[in-house]
Protein backbone atom coordinates (compact mmCIF):
# COMPACT_ATOMS: atom_id res chain seq x y z
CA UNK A 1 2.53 0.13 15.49
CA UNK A 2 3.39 -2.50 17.92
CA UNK A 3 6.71 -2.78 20.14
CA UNK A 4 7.76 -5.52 17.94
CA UNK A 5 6.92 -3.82 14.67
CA UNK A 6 9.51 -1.45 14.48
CA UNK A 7 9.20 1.42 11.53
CA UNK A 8 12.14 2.30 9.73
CA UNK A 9 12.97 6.04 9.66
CA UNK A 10 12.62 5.66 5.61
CA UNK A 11 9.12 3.95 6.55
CA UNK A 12 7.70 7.37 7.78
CA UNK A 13 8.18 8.89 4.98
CA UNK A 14 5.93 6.91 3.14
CA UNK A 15 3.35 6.66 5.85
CA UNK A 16 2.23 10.44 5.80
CA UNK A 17 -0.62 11.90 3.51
CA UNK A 18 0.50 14.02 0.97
CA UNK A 19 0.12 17.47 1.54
CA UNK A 20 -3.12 19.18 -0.34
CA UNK A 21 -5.50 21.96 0.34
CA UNK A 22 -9.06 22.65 0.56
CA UNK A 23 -11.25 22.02 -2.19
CA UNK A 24 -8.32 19.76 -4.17
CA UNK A 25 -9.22 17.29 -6.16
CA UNK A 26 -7.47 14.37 -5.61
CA UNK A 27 -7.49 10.61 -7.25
CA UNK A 28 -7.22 7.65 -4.97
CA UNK A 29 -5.37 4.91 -7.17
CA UNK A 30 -4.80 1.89 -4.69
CA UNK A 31 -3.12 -1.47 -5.63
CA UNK A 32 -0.33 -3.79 -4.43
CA UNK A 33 1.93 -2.54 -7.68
CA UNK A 34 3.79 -5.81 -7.66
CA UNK A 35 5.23 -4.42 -9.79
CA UNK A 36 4.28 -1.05 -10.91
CA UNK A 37 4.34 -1.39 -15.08
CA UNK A 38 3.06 1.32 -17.27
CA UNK A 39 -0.10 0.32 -17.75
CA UNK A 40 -0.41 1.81 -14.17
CA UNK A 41 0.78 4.70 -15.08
CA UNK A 42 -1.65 4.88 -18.13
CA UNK A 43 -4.30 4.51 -15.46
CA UNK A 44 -3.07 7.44 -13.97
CA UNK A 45 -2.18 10.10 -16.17
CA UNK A 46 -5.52 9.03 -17.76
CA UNK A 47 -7.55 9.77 -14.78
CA UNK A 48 -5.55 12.91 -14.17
CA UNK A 49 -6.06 14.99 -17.02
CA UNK A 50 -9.74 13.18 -17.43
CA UNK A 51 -10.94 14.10 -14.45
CA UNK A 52 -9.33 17.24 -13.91
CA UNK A 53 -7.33 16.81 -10.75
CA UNK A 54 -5.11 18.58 -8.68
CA UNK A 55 -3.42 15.37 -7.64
CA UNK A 56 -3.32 11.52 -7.79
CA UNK A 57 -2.10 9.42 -5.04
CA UNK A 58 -0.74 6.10 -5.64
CA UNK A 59 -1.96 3.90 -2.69
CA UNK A 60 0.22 0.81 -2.20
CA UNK A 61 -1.20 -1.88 -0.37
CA UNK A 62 0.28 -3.82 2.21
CA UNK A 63 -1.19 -6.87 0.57
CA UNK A 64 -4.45 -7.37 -1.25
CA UNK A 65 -6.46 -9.73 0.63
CA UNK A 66 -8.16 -11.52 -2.32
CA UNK A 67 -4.79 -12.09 -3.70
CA UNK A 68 -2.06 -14.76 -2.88
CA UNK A 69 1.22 -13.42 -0.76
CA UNK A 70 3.04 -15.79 -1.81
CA UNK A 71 5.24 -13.92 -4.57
CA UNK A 72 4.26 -10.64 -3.00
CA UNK A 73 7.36 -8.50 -3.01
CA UNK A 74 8.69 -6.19 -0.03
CA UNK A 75 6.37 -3.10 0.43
CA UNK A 76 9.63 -1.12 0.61
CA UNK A 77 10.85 -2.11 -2.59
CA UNK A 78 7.26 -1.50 -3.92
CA UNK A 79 7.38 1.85 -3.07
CA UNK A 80 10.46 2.53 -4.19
CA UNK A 81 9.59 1.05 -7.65
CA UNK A 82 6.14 2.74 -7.77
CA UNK A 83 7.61 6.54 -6.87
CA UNK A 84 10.30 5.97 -9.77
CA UNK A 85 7.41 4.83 -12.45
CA UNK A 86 5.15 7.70 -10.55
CA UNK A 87 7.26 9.96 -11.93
CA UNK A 88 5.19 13.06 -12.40
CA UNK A 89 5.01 16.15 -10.39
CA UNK A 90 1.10 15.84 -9.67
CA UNK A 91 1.70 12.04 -8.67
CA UNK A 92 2.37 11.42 -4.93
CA UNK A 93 2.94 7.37 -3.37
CA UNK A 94 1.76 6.67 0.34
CA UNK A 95 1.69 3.44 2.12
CA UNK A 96 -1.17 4.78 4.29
CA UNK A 97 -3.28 1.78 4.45
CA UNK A 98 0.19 0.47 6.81
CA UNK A 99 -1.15 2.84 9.31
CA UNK A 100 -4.90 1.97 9.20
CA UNK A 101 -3.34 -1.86 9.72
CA UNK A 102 -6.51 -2.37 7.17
CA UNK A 103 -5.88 -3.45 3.66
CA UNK A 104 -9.65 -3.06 2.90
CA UNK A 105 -10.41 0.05 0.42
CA UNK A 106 -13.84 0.45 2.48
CA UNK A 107 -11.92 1.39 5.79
CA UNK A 108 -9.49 3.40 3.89
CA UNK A 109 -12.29 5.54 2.13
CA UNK A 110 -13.75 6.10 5.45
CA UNK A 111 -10.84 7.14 6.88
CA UNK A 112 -9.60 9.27 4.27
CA UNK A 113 -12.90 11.59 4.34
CA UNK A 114 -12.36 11.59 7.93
CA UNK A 115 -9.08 13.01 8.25
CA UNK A 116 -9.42 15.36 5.17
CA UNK A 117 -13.26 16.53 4.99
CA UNK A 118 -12.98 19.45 2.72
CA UNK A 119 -10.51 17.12 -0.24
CA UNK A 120 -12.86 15.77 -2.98
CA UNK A 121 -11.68 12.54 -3.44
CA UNK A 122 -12.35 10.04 -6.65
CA UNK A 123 -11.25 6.22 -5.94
CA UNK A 124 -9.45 5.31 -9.22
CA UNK A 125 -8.86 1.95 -11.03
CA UNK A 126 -8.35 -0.08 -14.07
CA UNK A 127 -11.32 -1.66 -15.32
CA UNK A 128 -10.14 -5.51 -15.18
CA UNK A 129 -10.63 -5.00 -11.24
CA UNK A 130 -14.54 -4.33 -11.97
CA UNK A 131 -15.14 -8.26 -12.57
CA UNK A 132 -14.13 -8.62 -8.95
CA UNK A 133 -15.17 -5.57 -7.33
CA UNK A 134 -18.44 -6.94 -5.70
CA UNK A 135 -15.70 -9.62 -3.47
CA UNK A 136 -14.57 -6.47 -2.30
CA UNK A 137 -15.46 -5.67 1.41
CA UNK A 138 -18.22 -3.45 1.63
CA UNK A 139 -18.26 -3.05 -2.12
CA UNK A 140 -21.79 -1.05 -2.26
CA UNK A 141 -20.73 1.28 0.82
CA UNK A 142 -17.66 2.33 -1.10
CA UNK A 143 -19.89 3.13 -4.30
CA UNK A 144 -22.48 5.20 -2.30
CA UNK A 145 -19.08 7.17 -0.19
CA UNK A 146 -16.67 8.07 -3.41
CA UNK A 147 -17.29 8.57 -6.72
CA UNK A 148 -15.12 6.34 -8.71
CA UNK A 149 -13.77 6.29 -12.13
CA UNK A 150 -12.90 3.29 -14.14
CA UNK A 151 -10.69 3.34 -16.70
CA UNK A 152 -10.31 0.48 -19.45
CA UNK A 153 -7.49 -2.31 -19.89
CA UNK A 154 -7.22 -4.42 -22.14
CA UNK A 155 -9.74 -7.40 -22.34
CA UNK A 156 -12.05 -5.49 -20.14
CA UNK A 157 -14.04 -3.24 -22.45
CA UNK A 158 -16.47 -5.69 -23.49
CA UNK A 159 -16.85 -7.50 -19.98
CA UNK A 160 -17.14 -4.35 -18.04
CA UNK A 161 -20.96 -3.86 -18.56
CA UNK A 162 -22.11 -7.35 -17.63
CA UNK A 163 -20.26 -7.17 -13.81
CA UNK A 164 -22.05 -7.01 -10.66
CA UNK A 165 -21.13 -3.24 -9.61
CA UNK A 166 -21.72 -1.84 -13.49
CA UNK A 167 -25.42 -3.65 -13.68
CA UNK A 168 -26.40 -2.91 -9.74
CA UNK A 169 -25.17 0.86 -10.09
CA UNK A 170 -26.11 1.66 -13.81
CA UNK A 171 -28.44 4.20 -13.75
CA UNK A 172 -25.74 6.15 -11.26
CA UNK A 173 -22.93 5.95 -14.53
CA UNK A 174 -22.12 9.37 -15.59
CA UNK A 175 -21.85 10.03 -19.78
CA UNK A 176 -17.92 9.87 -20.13
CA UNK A 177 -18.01 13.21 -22.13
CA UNK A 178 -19.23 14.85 -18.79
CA UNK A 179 -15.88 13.03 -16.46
CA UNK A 180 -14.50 16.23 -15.23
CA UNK A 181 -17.55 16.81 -13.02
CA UNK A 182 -16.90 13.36 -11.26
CA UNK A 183 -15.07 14.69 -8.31
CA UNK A 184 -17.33 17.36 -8.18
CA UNK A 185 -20.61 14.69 -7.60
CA UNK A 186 -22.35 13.29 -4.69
CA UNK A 187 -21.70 9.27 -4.65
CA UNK A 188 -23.00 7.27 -5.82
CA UNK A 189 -21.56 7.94 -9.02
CA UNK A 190 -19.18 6.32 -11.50
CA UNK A 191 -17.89 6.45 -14.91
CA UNK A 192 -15.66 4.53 -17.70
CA UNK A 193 -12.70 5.88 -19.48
CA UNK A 194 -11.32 4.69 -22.27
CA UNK A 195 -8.14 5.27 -22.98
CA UNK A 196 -5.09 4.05 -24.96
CA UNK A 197 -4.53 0.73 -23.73
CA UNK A 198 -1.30 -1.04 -22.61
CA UNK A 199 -1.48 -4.70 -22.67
CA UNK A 200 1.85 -4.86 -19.24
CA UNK A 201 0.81 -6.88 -17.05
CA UNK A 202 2.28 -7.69 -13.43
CA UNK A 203 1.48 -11.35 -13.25
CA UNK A 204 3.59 -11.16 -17.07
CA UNK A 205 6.50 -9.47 -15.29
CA UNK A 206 6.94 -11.25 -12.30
CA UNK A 207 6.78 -14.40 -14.72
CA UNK A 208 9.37 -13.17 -16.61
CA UNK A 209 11.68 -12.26 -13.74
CA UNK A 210 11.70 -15.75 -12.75
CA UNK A 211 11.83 -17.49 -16.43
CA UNK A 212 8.59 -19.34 -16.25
């Protein structure tokens, strides 16, 4: 951090991995959370008992750089809202991506296997990001470094076969009925959840906060 950057005391705390051990399983479940509703958690506690793992880290973005900042709230307040919603005792919130001073999900994959080489880890999200996913930086490097696991929102069921990542990685989807071996696979592999689906939405709820 730079001279003129000061970090709050209460900042650290968020900035630290979570603690886990060799061989965990852990979900990677990134996002700007702006705000955190419950279809988040959905996604989570989905992809938790789904896939079998030991822990699921909420990953709050700085900012998402496809996105507009300009109703972006605080990251501190993000956090704050995120651990409340996160409320679960396998469910851990990090602002990590602060300290890479990256908010690209292809650095913080890299860096993630990096620092914790014997963690399988399983990027996590909710299937209306898939339309998008091939903007993302490096979109086929993170496909062929983590597996991934996509689990469905509404209005994305029917859409989620005909985007660029589903059709370019297709023969690399694993059967849904076989999702707890996910973290144990070699990327490039994926897979679709469904799930019970929660129509909250955080472009709805920041709408509503301001009356529109």
């Amino acid at each position: 951090m730079s001279e003129g950057n000061p970090v709050s005391e209460l900042d650290w705390t968020w900035l630290k991995l979570p603690h886990v051990e060799a061989g965990n399983r852990i979900g990677i479940f990134g996002g700007s959370f702006n705000p955190p509703h419950s279809g988040h958690r959905l996604v989570a506690i989905t992809a938790l008992k789904r896939l079998g793992l030991d822990q699921i880290w909420w990953l709050v973005t700085p900012g998402n750089p496809l996105k507009s900042h300009s109703d972006l709230a605080p990251l501190d307040l993000r956090l704050r809202e995120t651990r409340a919603l996160a409320d679960h005792p396998r469910m851990k919130v990090t602002a990590f991506e602060k300290v890479l001073g990256s908010p690209y999900t292809a650095k913080t994959v890299m860096s993630l296997r990096v620092m914790r080489p014997s963690v399988r880890f399983v990027w996590v999200m909710g299937a209306d990001n898939l339309a998008s996913f091939h903007h993302w930086q490096d979109w086929r490097a993170i496909v062929g470094s983590v597996p991934i696991a996509v689990v469905d929102r509404p209005g994305a069921s029917l859409s989620m076969m005909s985007s660029p990542m589903a059709k370019a990685f297709e023969k690399y989807r694993l059967p849904e009925e076989q999702a707890a071996m996910l973290p144990d696979l070699q990327p490039p592999v994926w897979t679709f959840l469904h799930s019970p689906l929660d129509r909250t939405s955080s472009t709805d709820l920041r709408l509503t906060k301001i009356g529109v």
